[in-house]
PDB file of N, CA and C in Angstrom:
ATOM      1  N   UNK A   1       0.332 180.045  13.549  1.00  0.00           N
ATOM      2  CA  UNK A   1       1.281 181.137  13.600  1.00  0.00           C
ATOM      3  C   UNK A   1       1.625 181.558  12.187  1.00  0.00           C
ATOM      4  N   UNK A   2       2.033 183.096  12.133  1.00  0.00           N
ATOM      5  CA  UNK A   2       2.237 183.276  10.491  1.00  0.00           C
ATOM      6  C   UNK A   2       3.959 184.078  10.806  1.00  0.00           C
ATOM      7  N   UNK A   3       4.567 183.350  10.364  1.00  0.00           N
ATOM      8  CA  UNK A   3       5.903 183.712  10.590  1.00  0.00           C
ATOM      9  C   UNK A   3       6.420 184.343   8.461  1.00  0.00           C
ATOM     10  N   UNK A   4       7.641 185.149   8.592  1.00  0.00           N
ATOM     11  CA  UNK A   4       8.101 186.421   7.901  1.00  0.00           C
ATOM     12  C   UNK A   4       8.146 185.588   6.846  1.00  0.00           C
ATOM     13  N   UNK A   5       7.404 186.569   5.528  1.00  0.00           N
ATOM     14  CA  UNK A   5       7.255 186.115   4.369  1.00  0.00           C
ATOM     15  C   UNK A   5       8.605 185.541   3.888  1.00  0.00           C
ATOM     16  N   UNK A   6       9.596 185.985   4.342  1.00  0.00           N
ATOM     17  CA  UNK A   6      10.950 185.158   3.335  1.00  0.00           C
ATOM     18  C   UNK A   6      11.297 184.016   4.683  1.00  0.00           C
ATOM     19  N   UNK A   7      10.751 183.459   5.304  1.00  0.00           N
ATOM     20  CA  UNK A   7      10.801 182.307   6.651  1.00  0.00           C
ATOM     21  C   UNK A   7      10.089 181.264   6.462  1.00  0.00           C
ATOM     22  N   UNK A   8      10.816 180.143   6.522  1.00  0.00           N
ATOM     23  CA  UNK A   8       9.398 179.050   6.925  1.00  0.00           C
ATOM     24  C   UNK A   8       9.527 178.912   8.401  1.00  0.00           C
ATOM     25  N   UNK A   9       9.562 179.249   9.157  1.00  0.00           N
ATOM     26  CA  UNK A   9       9.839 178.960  10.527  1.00  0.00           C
ATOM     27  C   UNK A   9      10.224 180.541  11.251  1.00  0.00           C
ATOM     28  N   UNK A  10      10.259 180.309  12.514  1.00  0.00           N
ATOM     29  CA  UNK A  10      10.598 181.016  13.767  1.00  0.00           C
ATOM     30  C   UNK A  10      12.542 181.061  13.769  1.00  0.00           C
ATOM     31  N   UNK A  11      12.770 182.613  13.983  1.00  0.00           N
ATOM     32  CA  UNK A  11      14.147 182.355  14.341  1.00  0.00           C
ATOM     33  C   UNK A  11      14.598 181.196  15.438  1.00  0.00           C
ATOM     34  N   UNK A  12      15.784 180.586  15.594  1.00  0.00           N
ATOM     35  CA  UNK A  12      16.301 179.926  16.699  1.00  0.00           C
ATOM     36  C   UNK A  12      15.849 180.641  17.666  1.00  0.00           C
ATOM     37  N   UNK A  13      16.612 181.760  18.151  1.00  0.00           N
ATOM     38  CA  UNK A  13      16.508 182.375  19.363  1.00  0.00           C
ATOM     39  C   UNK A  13      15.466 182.567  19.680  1.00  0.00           C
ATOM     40  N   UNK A  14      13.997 182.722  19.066  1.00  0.00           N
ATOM     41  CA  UNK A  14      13.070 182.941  19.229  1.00  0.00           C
ATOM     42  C   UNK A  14      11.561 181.710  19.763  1.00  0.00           C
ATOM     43  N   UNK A  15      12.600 180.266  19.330  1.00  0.00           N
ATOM     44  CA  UNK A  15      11.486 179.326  19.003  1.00  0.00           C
ATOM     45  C   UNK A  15      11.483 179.005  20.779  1.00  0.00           C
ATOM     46  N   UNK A  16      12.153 179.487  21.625  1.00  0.00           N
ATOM     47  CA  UNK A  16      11.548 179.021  22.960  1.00  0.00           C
ATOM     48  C   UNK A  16      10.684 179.698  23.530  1.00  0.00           C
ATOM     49  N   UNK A  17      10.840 181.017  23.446  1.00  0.00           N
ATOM     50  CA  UNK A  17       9.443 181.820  23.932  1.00  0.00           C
ATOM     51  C   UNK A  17       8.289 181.074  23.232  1.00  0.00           C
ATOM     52  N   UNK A  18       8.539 181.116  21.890  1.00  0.00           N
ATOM     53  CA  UNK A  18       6.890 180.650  21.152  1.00  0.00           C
ATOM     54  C   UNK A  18       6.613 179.335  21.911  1.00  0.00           C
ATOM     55  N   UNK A  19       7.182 178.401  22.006  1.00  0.00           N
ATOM     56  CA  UNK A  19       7.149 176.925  22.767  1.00  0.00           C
ATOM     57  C   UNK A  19       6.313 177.193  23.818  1.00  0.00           C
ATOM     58  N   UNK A  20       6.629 178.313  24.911  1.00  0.00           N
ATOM     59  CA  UNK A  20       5.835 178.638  26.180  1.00  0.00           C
ATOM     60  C   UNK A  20       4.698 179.400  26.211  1.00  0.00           C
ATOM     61  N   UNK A  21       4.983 180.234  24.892  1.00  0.00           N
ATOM     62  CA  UNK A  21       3.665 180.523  24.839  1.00  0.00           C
ATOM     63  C   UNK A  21       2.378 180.226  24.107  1.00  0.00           C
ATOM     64  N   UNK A  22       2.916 178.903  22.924  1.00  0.00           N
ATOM     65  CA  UNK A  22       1.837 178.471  22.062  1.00  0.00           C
ATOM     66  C   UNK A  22       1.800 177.046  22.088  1.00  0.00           C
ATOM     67  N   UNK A  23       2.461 176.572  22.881  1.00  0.00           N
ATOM     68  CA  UNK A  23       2.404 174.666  22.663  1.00  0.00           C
ATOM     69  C   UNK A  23       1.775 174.505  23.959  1.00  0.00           C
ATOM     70  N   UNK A  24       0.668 174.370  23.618  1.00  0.00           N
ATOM     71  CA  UNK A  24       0.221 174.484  25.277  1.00  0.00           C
ATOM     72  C   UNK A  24      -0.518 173.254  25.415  1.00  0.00           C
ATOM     73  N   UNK A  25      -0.060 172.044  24.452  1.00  0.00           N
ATOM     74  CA  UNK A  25      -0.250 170.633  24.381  1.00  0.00           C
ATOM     75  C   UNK A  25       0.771 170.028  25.255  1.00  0.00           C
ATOM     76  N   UNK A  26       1.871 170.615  25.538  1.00  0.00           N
ATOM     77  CA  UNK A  26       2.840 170.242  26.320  1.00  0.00           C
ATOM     78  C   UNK A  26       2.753 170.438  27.843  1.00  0.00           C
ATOM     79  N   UNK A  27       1.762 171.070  27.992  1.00  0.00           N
ATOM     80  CA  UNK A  27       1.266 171.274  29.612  1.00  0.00           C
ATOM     81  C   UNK A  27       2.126 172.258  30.364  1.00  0.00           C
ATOM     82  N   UNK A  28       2.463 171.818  31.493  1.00  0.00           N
ATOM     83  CA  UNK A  28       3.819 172.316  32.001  1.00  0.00           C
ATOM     84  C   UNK A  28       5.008 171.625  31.699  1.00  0.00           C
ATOM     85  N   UNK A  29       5.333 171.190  30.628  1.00  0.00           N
ATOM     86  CA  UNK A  29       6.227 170.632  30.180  1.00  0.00           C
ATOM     87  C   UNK A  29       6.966 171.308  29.480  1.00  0.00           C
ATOM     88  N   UNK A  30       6.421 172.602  28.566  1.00  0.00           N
ATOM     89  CA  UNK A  30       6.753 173.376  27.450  1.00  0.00           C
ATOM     90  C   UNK A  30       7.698 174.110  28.221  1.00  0.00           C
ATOM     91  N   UNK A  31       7.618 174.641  29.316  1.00  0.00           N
ATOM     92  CA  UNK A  31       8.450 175.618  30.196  1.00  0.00           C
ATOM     93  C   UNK A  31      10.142 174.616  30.023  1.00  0.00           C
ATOM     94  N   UNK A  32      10.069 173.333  30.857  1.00  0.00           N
ATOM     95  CA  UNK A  32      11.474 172.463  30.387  1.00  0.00           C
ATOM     96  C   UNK A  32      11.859 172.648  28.905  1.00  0.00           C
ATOM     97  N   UNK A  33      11.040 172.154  28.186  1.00  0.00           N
ATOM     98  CA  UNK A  33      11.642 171.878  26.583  1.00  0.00           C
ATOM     99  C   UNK A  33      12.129 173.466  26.228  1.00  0.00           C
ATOM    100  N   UNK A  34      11.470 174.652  26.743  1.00  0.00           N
ATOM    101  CA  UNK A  34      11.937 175.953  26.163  1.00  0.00           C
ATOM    102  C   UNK A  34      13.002 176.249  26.675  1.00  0.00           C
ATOM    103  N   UNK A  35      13.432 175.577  27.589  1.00  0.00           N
ATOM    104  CA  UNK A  35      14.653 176.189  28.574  1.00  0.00           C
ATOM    105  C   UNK A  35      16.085 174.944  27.991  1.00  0.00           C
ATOM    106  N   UNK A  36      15.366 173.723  27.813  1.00  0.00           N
ATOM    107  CA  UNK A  36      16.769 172.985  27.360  1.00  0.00           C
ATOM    108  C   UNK A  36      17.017 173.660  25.739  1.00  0.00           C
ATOM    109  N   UNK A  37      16.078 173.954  25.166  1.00  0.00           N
ATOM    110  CA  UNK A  37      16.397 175.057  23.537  1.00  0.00           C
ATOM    111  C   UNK A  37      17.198 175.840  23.755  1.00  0.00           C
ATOM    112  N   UNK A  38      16.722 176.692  24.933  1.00  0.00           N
ATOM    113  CA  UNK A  38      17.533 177.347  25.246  1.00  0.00           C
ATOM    114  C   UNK A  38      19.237 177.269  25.115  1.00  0.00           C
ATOM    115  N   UNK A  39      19.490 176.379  25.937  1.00  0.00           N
ATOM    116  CA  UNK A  39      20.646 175.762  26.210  1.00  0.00           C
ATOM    117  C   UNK A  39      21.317 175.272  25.113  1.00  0.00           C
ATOM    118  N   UNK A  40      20.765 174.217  24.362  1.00  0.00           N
ATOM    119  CA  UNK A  40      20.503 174.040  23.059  1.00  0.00           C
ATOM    120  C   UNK A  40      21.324 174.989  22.253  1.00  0.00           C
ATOM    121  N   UNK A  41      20.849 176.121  22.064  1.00  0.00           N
ATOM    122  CA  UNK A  41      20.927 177.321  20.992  1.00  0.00           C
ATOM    123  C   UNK A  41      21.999 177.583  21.569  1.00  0.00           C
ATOM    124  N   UNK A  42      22.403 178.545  22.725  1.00  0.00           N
ATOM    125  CA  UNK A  42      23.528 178.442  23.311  1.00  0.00           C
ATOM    126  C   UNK A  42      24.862 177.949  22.745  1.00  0.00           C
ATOM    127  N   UNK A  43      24.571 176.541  22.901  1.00  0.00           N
ATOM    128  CA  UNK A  43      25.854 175.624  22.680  1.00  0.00           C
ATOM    129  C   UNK A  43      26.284 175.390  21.244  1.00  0.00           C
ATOM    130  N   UNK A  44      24.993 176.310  20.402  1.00  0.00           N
ATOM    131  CA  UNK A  44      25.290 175.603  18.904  1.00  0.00           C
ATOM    132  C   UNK A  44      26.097 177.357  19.010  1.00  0.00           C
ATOM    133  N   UNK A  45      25.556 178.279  18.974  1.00  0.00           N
ATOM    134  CA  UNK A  45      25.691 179.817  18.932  1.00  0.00           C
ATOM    135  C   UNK A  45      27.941 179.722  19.292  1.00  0.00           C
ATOM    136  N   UNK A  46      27.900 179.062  20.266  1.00  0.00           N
ATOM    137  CA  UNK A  46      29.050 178.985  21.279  1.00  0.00           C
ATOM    138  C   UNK A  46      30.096 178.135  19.823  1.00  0.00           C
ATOM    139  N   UNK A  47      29.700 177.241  19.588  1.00  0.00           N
ATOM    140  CA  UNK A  47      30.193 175.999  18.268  1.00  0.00           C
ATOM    141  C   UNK A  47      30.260 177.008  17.018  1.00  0.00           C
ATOM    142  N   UNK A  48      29.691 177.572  16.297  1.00  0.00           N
ATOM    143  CA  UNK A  48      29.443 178.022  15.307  1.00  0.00           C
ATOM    144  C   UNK A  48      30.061 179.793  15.046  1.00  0.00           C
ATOM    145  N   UNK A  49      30.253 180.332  16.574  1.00  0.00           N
ATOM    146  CA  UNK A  49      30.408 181.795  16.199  1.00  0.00           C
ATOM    147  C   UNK A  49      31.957 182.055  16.930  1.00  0.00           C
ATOM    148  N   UNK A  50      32.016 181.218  17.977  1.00  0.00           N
ATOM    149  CA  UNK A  50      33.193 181.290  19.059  1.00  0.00           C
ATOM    150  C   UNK A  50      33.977 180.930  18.662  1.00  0.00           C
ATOM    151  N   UNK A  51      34.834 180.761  17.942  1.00  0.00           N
ATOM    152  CA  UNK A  51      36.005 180.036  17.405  1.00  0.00           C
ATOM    153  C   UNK A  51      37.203 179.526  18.440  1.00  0.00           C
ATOM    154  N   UNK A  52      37.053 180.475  19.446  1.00  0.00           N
ATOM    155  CA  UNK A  52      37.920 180.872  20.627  1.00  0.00           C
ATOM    156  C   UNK A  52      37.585 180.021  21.607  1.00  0.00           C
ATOM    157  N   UNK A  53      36.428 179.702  21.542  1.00  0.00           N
ATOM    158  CA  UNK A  53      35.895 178.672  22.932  1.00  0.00           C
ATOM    159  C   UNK A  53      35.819 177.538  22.703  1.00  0.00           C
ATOM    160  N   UNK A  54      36.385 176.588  23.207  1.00  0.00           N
ATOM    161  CA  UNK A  54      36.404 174.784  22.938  1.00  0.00           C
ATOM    162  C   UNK A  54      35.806 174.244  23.333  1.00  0.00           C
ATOM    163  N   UNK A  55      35.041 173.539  22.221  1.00  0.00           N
ATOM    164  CA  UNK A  55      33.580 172.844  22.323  1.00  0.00           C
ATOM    165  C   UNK A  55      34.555 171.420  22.773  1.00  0.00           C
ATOM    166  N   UNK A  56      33.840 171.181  23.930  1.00  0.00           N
ATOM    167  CA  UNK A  56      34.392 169.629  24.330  1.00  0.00           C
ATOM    168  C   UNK A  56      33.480 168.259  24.601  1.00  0.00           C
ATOM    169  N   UNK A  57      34.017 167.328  24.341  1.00  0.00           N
ATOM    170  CA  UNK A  57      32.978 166.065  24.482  1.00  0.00           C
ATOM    171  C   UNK A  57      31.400 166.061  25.366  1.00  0.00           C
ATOM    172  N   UNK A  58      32.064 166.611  26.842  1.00  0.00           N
ATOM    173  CA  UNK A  58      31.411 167.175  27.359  1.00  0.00           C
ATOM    174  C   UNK A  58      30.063 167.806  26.928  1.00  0.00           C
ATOM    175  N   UNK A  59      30.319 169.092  26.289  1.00  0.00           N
ATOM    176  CA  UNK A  59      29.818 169.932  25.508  1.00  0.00           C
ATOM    177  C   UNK A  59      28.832 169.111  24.614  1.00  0.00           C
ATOM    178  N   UNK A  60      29.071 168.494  24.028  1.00  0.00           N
ATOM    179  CA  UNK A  60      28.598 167.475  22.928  1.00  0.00           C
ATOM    180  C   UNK A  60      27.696 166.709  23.556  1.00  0.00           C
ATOM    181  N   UNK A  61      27.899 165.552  24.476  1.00  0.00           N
ATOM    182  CA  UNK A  61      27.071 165.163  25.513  1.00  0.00           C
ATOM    183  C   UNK A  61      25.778 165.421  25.948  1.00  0.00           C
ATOM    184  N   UNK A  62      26.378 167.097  26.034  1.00  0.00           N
ATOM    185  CA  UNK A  62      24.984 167.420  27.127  1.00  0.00           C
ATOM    186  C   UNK A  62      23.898 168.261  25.474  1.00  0.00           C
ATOM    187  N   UNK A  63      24.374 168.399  24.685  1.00  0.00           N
ATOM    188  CA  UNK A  63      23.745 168.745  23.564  1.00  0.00           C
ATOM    189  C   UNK A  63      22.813 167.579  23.185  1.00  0.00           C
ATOM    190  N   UNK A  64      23.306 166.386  23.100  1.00  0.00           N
ATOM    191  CA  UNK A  64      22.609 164.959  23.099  1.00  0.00           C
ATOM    192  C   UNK A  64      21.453 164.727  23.667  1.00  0.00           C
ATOM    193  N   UNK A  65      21.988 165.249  24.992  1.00  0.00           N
ATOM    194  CA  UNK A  65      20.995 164.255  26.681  1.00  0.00           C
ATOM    195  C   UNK A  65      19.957 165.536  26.519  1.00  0.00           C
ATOM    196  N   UNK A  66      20.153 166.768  26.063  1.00  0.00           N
ATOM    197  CA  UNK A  66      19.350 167.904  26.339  1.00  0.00           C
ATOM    198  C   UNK A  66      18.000 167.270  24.898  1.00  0.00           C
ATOM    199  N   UNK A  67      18.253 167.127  23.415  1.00  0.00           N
ATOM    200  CA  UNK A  67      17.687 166.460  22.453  1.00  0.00           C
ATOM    201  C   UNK A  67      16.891 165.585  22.597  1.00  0.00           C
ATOM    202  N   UNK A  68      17.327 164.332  23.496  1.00  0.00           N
ATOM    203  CA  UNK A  68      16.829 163.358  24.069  1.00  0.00           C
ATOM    204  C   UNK A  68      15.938 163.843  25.338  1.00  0.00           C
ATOM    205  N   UNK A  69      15.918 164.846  26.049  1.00  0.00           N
ATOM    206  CA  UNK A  69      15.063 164.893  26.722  1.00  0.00           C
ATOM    207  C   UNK A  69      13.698 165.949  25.760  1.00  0.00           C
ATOM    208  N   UNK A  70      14.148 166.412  25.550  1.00  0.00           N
ATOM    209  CA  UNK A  70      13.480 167.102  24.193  1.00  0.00           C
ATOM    210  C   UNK A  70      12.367 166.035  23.490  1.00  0.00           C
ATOM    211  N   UNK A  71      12.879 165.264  22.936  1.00  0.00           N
ATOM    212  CA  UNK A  71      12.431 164.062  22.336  1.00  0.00           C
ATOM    213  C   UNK A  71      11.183 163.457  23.307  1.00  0.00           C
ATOM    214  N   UNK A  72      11.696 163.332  24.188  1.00  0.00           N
ATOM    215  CA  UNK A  72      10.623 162.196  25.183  1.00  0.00           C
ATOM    216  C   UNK A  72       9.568 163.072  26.259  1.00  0.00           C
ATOM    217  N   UNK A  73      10.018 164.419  26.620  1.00  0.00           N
ATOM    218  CA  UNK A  73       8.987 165.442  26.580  1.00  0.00           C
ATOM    219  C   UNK A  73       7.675 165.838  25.539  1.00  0.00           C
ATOM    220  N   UNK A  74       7.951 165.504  24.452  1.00  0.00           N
ATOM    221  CA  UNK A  74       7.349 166.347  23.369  1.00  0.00           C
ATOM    222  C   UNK A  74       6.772 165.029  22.636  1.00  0.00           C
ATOM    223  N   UNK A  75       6.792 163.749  23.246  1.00  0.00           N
ATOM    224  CA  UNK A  75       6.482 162.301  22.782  1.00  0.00           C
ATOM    225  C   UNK A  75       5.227 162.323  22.637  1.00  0.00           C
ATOM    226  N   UNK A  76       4.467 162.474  21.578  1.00  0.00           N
ATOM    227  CA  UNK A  76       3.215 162.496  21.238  1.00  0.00           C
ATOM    228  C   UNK A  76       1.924 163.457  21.827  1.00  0.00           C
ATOM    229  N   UNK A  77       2.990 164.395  22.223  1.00  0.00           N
ATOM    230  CA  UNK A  77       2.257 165.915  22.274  1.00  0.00           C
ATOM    231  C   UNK A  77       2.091 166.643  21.145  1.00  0.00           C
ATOM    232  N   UNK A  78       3.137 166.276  19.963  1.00  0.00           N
ATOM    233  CA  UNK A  78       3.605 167.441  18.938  1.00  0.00           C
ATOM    234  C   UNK A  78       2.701 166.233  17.857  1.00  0.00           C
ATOM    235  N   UNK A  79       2.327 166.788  16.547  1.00  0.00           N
ATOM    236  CA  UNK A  79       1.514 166.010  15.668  1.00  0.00           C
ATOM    237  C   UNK A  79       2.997 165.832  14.439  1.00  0.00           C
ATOM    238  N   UNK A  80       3.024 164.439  14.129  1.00  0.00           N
ATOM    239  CA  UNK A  80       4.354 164.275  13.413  1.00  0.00           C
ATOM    240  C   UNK A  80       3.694 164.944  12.244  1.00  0.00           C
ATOM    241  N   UNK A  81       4.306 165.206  10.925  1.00  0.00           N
ATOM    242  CA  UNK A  81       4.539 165.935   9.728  1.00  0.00           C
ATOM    243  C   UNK A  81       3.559 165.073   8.907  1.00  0.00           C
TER     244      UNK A  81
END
């Protein structure tokens, strides 16, 4: 992929489409991992811009368990660095 000369990477909002449509080492798996990003992004977007909305333990939690499933989806599908 050749992403924007001042970028090393894919916007956030953007890196779950690419997930479904270019990690296709992930099988049908990529469809989950793009959708917990999803969620993911969401909750950081919600933390970071909302000032108004209260991020709660809860909240935090499922940011975790969503990472962790992330993690063990993508377990030696993705080539480490």
């Amino acid at each position: 992929m050749t992403f924007p000369v001042d970028r090393e990477g894919p916007s956030h909002a953007k890196l779950p489409t690419l997930i479904e449509n270019h990690l296709r080492a992930l099988g049908q798996h990529r469809w989950r991992v793009a959708d917990y990003l999803r969620n993911l992004y969401m909750l950081r977007v919600m933390a970071d811009y909302c000032p108004s909305e209260l991020v709660e333990a809860v909240d935090a939690l499922k940011a975790v368990n969503l990472m962790s499933q992330i993690f063990m989806l993508t377990k030696g599908a993705v080539d480490e660095p």
